[in-house]
PDB file of N, CA and C in Angstrom:
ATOM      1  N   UNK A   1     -30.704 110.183 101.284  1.00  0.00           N
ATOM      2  CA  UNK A   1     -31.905 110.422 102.039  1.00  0.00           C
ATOM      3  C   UNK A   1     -32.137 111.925 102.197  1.00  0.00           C
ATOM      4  N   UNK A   2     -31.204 112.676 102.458  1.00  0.00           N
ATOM      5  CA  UNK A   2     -31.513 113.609 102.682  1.00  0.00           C
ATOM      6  C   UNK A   2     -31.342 114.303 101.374  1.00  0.00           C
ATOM      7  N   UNK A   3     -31.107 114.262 100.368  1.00  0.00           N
ATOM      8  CA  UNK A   3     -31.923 115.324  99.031  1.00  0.00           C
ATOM      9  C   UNK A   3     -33.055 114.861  98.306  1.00  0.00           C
ATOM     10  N   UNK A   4     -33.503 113.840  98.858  1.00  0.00           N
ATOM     11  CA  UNK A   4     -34.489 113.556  98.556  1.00  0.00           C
ATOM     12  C   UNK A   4     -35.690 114.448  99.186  1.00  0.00           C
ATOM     13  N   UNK A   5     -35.447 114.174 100.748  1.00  0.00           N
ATOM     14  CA  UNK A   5     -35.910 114.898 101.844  1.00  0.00           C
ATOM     15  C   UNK A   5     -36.418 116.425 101.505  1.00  0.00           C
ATOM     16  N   UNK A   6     -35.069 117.086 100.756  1.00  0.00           N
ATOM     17  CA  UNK A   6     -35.393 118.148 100.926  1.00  0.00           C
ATOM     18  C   UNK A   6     -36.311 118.305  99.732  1.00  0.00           C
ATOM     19  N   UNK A   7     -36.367 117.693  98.425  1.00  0.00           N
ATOM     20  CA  UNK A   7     -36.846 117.929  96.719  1.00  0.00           C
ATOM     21  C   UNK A   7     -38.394 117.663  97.554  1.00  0.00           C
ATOM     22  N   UNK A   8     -38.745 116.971  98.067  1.00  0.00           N
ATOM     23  CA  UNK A   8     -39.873 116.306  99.018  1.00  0.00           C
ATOM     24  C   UNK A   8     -40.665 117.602  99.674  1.00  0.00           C
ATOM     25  N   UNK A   9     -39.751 118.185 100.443  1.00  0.00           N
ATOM     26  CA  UNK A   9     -40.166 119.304 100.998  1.00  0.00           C
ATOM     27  C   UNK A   9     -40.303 120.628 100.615  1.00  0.00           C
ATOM     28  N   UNK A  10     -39.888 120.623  99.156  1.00  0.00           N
ATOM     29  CA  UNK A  10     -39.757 122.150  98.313  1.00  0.00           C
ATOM     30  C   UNK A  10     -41.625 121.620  97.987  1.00  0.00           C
ATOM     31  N   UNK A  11     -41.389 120.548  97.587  1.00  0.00           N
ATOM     32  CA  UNK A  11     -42.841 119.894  97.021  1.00  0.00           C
ATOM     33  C   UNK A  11     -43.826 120.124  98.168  1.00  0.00           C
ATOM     34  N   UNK A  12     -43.537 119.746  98.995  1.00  0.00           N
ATOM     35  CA  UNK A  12     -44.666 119.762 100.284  1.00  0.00           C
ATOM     36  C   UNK A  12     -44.927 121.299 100.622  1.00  0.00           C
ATOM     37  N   UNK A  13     -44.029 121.815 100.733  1.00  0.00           N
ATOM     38  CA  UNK A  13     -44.355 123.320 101.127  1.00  0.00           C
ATOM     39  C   UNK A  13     -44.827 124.125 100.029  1.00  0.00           C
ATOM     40  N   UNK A  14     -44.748 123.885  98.834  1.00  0.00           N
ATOM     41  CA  UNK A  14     -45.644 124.830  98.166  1.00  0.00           C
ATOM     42  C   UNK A  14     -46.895 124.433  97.633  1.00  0.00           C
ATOM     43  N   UNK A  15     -47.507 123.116  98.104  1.00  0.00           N
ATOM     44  CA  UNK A  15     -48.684 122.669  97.978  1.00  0.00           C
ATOM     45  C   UNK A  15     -48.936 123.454  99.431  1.00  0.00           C
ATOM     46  N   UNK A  16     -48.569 122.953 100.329  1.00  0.00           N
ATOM     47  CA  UNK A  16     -49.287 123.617 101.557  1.00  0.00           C
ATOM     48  C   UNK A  16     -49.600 124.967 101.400  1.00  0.00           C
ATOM     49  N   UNK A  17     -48.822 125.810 101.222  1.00  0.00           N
ATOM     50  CA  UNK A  17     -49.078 127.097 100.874  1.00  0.00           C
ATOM     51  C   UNK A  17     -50.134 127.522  99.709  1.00  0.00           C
ATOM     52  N   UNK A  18     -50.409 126.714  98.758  1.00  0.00           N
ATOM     53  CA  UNK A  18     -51.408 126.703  97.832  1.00  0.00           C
ATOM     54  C   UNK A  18     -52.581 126.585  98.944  1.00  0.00           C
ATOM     55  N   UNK A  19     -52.818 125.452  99.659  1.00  0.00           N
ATOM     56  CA  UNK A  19     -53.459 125.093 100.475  1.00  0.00           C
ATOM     57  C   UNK A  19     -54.255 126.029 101.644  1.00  0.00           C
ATOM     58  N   UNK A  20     -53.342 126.844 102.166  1.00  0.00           N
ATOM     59  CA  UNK A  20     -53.267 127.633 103.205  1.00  0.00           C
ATOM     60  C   UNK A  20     -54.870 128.328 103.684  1.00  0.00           C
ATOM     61  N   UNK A  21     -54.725 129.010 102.520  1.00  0.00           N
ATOM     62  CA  UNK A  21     -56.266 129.716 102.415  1.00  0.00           C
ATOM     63  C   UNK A  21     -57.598 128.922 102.875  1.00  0.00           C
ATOM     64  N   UNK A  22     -57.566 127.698 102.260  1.00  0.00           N
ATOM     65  CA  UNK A  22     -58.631 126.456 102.716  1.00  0.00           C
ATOM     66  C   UNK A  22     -58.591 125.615 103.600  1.00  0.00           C
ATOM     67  N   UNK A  23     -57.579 125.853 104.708  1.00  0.00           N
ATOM     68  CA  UNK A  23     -57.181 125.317 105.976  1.00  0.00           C
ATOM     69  C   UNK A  23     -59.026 125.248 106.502  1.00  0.00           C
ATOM     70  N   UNK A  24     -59.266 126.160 106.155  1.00  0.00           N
ATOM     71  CA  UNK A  24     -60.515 125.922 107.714  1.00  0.00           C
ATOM     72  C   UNK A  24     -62.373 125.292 106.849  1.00  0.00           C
ATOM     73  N   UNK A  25     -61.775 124.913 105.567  1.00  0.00           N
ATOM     74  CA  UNK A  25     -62.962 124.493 105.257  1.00  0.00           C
ATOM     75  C   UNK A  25     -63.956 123.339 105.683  1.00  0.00           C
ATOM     76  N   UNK A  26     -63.963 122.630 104.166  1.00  0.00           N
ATOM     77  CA  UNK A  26     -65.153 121.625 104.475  1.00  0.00           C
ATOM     78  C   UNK A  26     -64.018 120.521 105.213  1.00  0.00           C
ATOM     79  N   UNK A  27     -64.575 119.649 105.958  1.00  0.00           N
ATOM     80  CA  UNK A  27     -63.829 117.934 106.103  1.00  0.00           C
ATOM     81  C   UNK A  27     -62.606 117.770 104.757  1.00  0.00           C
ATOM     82  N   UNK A  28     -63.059 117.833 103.600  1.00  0.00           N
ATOM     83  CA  UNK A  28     -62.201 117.101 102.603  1.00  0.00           C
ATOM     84  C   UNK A  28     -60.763 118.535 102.677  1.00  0.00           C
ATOM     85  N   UNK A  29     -61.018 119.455 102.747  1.00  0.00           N
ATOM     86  CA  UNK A  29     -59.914 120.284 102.219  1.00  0.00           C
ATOM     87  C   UNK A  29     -58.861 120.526 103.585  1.00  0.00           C
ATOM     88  N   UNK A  30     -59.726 120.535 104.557  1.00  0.00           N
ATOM     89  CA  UNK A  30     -58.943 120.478 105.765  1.00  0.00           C
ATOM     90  C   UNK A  30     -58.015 119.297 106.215  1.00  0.00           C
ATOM     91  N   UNK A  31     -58.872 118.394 105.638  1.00  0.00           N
ATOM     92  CA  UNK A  31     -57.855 116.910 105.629  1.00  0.00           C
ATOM     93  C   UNK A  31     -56.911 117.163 104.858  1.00  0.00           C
ATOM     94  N   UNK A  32     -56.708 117.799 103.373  1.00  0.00           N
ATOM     95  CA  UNK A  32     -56.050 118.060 102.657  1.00  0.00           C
ATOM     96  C   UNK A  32     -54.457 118.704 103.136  1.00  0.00           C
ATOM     97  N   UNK A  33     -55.444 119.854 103.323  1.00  0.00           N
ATOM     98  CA  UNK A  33     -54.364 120.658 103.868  1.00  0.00           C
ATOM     99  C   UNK A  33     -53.168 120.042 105.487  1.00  0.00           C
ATOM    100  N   UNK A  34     -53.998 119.860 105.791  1.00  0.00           N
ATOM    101  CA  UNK A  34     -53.403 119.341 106.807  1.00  0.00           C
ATOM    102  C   UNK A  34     -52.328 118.129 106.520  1.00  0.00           C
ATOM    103  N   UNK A  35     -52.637 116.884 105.791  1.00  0.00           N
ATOM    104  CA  UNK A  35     -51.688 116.278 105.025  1.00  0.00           C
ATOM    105  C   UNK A  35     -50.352 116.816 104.463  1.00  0.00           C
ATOM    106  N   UNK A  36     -50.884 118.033 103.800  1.00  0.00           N
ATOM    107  CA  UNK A  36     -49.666 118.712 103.175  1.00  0.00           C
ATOM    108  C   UNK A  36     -48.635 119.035 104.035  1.00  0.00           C
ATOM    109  N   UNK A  37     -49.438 119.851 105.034  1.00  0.00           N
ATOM    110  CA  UNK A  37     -48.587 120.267 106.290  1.00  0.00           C
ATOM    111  C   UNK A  37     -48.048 119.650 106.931  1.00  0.00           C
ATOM    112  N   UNK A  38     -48.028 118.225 107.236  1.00  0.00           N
ATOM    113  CA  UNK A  38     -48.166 117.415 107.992  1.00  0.00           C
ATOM    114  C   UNK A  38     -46.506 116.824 106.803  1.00  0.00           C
ATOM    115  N   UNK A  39     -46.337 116.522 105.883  1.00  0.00           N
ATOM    116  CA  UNK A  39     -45.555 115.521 105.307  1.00  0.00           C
ATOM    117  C   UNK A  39     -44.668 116.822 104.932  1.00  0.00           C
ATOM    118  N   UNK A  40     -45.053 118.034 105.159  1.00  0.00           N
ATOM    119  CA  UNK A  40     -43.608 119.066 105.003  1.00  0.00           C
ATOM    120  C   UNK A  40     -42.784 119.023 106.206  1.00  0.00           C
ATOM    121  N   UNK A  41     -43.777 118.906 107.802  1.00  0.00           N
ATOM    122  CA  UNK A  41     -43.234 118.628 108.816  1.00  0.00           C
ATOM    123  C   UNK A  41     -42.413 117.403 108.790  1.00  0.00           C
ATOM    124  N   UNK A  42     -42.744 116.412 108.488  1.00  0.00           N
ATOM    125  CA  UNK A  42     -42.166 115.018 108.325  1.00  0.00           C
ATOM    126  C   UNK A  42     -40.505 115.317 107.407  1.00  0.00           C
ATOM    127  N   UNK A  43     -41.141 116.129 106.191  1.00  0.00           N
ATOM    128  CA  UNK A  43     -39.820 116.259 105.509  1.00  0.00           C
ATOM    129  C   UNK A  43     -38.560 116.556 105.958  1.00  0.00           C
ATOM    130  N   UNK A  44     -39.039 117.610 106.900  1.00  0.00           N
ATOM    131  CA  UNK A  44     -38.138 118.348 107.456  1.00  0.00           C
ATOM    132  C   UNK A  44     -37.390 117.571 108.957  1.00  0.00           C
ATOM    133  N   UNK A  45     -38.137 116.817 109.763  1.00  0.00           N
ATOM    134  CA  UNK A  45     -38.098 116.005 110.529  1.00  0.00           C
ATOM    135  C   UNK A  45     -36.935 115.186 110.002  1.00  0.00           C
ATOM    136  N   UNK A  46     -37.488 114.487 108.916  1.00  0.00           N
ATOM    137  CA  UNK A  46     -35.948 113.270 108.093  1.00  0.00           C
ATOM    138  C   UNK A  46     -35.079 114.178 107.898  1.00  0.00           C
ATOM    139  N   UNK A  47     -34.664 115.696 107.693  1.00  0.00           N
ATOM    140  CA  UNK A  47     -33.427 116.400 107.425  1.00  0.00           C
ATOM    141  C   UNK A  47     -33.275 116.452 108.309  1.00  0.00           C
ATOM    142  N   UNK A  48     -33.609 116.567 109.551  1.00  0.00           N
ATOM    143  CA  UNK A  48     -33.082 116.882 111.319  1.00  0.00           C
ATOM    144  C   UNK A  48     -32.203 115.142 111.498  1.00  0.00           C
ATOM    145  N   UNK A  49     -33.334 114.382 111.311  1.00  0.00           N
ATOM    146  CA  UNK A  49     -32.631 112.820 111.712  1.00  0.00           C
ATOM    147  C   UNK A  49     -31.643 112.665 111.222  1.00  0.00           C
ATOM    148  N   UNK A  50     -31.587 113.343 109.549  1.00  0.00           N
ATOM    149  CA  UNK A  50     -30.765 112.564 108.498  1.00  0.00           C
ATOM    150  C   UNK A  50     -29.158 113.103 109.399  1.00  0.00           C
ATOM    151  N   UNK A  51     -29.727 114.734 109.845  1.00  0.00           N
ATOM    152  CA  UNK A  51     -28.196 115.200 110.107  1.00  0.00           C
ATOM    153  C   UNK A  51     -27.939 114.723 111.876  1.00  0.00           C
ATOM    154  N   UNK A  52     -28.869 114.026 112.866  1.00  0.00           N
ATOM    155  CA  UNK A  52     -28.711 113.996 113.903  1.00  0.00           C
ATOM    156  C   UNK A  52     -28.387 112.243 113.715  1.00  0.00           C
ATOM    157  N   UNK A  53     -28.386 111.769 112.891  1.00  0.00           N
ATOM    158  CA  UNK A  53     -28.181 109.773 113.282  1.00  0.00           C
ATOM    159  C   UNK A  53     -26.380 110.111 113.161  1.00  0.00           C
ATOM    160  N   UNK A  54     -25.721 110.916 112.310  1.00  0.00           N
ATOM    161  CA  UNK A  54     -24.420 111.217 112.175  1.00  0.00           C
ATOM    162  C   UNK A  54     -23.823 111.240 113.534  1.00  0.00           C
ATOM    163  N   UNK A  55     -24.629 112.044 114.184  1.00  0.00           N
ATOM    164  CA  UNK A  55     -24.109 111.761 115.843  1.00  0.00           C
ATOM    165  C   UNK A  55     -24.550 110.784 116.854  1.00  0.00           C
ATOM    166  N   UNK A  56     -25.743 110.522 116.676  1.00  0.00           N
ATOM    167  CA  UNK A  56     -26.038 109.602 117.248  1.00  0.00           C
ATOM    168  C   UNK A  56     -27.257 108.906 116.773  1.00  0.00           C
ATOM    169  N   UNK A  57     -27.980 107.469 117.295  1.00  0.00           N
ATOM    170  CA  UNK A  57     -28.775 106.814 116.834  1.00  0.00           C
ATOM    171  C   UNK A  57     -30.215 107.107 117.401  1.00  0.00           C
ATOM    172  N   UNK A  58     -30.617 108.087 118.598  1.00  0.00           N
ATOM    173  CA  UNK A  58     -31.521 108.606 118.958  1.00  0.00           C
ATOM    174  C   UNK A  58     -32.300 109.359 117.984  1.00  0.00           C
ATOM    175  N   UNK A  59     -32.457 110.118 117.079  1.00  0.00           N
ATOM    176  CA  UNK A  59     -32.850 110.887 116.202  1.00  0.00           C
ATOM    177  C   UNK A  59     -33.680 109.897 115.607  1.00  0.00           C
ATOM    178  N   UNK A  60     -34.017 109.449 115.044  1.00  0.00           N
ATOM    179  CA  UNK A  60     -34.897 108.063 113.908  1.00  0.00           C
ATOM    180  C   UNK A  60     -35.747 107.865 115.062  1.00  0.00           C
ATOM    181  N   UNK A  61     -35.746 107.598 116.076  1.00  0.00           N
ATOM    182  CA  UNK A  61     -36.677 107.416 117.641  1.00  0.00           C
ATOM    183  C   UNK A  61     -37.518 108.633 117.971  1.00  0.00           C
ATOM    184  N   UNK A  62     -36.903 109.799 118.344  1.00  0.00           N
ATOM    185  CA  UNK A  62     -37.145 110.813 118.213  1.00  0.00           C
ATOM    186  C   UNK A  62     -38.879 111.418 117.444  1.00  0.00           C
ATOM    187  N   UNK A  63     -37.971 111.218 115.557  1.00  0.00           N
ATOM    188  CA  UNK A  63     -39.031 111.476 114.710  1.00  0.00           C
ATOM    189  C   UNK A  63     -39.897 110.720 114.330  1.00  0.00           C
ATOM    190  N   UNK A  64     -39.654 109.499 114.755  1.00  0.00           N
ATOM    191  CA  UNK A  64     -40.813 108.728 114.505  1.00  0.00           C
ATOM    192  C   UNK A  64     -42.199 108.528 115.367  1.00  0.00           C
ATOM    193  N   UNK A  65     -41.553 109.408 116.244  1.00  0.00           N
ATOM    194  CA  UNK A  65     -42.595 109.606 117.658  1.00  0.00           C
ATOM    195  C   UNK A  65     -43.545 111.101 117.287  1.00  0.00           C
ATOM    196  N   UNK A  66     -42.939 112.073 116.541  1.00  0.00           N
ATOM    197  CA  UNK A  66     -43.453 113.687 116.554  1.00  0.00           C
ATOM    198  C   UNK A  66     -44.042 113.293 115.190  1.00  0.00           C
ATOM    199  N   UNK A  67     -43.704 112.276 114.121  1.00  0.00           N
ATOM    200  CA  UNK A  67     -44.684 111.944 112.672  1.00  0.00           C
ATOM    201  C   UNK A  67     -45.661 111.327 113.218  1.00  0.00           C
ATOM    202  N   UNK A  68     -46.104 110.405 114.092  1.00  0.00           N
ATOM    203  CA  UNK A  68     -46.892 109.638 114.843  1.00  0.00           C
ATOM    204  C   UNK A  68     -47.824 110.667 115.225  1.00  0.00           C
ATOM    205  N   UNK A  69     -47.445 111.565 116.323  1.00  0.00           N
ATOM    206  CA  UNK A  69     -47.984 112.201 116.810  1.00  0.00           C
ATOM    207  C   UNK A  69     -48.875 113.381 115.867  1.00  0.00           C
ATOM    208  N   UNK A  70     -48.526 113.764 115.020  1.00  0.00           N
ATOM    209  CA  UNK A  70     -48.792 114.428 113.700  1.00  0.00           C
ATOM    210  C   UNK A  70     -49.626 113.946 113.219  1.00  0.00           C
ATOM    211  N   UNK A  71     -49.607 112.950 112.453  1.00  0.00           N
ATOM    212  CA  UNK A  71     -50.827 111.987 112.256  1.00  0.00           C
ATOM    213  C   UNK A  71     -52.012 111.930 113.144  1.00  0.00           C
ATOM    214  N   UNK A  72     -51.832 111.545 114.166  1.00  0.00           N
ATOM    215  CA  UNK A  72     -52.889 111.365 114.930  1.00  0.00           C
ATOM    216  C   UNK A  72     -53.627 112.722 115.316  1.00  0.00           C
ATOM    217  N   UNK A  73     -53.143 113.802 115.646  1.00  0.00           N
ATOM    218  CA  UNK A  73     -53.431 115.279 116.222  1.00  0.00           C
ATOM    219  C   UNK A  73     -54.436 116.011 114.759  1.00  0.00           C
ATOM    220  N   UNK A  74     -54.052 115.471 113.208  1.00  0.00           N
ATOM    221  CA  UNK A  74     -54.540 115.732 112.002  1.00  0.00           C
ATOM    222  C   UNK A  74     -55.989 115.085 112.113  1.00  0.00           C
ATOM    223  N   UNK A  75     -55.749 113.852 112.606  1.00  0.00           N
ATOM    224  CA  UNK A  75     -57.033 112.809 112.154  1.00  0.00           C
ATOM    225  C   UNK A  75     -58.235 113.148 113.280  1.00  0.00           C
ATOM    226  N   UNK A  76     -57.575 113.147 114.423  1.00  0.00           N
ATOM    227  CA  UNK A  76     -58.408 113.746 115.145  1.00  0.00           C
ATOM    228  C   UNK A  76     -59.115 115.094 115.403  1.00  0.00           C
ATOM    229  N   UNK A  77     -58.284 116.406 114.397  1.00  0.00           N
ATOM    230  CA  UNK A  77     -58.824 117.631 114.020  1.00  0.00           C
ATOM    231  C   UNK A  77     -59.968 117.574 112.956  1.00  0.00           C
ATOM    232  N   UNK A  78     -59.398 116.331 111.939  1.00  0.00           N
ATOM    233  CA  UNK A  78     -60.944 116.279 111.253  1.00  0.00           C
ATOM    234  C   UNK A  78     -62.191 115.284 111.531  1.00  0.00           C
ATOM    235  N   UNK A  79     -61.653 114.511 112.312  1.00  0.00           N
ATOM    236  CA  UNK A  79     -62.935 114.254 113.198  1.00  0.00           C
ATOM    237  C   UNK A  79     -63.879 114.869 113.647  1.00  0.00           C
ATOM    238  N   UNK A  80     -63.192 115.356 114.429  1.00  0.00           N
ATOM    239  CA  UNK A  80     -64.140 116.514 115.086  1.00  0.00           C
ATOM    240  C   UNK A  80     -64.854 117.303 114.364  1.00  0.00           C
TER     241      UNK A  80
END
Protein backbone atom coordinates (compact mmCIF):
# COMPACT_ATOMS: atom_id res chain seq x y z
CA UNK A 1 0.00 0.00 0.00
CA UNK A 2 2.27 2.24 0.73
CA UNK A 3 4.59 2.29 -2.59
CA UNK A 4 1.98 2.42 -4.34
CA UNK A 5 0.88 5.47 -2.32
CA UNK A 6 3.84 7.09 -2.85
CA UNK A 7 4.37 6.20 -7.18
CA UNK A 8 0.56 7.76 -6.83
CA UNK A 9 1.79 10.80 -5.33
CA UNK A 10 5.06 11.52 -7.41
CA UNK A 11 2.09 11.30 -10.13
CA UNK A 12 -0.30 13.55 -8.33
CA UNK A 13 2.11 16.18 -7.48
CA UNK A 14 3.51 16.88 -10.68
CA UNK A 15 0.23 17.12 -12.44
CA UNK A 16 -0.78 19.52 -9.74
CA UNK A 17 2.08 21.57 -10.23
CA UNK A 18 1.53 21.53 -14.04
CA UNK A 19 -1.81 22.65 -12.88
CA UNK A 20 -0.89 25.36 -10.48
CA UNK A 21 -0.90 28.32 -12.76
CA UNK A 22 -4.75 27.58 -13.74
CA UNK A 23 -5.90 27.15 -10.20
CA UNK A 24 -8.10 30.25 -10.51
CA UNK A 25 -9.67 29.78 -13.88
CA UNK A 26 -12.73 28.79 -15.69
CA UNK A 27 -15.18 26.03 -13.58
CA UNK A 28 -13.51 23.12 -15.68
CA UNK A 29 -9.73 23.83 -14.81
CA UNK A 30 -10.32 24.74 -11.29
CA UNK A 31 -12.17 21.53 -10.80
CA UNK A 32 -9.18 20.11 -12.36
CA UNK A 33 -6.77 21.39 -10.46
CA UNK A 34 -8.21 21.01 -7.45
CA UNK A 35 -8.72 17.15 -8.03
CA UNK A 36 -5.10 16.93 -8.54
CA UNK A 37 -4.49 18.56 -5.33
CA UNK A 38 -6.90 16.96 -3.65
CA UNK A 39 -5.71 13.04 -4.52
CA UNK A 40 -1.91 14.23 -3.77
CA UNK A 41 -3.40 15.16 -0.34
CA UNK A 42 -5.16 11.80 -0.16
CA UNK A 43 -1.84 10.18 -1.31
CA UNK A 44 -0.06 11.38 1.22
CA UNK A 45 -2.84 10.89 3.86
CA UNK A 46 -2.61 6.75 2.96
CA UNK A 47 1.37 7.17 3.71
CA UNK A 48 0.48 8.79 7.19
CA UNK A 49 -2.29 5.82 7.79
CA UNK A 50 -0.17 3.29 6.06
CA UNK A 51 2.64 4.21 8.77
CA UNK A 52 0.08 5.13 11.72
CA UNK A 53 -2.39 1.61 11.51
CA UNK A 54 1.29 -0.06 12.56
CA UNK A 55 0.51 1.54 15.83
CA UNK A 56 -2.70 1.72 16.01
CA UNK A 57 -6.16 1.26 14.22
CA UNK A 58 -7.31 4.98 14.54
CA UNK A 59 -5.45 6.32 11.49
CA UNK A 60 -7.84 4.69 8.48
CA UNK A 61 -10.74 6.74 10.70
CA UNK A 62 -8.81 9.62 10.91
CA UNK A 63 -8.17 9.88 6.93
CA UNK A 64 -11.12 8.95 5.83
CA UNK A 65 -12.72 11.84 7.55
CA UNK A 66 -9.91 14.80 6.13
CA UNK A 67 -10.45 12.83 2.20
CA UNK A 68 -14.22 13.37 2.88
CA UNK A 69 -13.76 16.58 3.95
CA UNK A 70 -11.51 17.43 0.87
CA UNK A 71 -13.93 16.39 -1.42
CA UNK A 72 -16.59 18.22 -0.25
CA UNK A 73 -14.60 21.79 0.53
CA UNK A 74 -13.38 21.15 -3.63
CA UNK A 75 -17.01 20.66 -4.81
CA UNK A 76 -18.26 23.29 -3.02
CA UNK A 77 -15.33 25.84 -4.21
CA UNK A 78 -16.53 25.10 -7.68
CA UNK A 79 -19.88 25.63 -7.07
CA UNK A 80 -19.69 28.66 -6.13
Amino acid sequence: MSMIAFLALSANLGVAVLLYAFRSGGANMRSVWLCSRNDAIGNLLVLLAAWGVLQQVWPDLVVAGLMGTLGLTAALSVVR
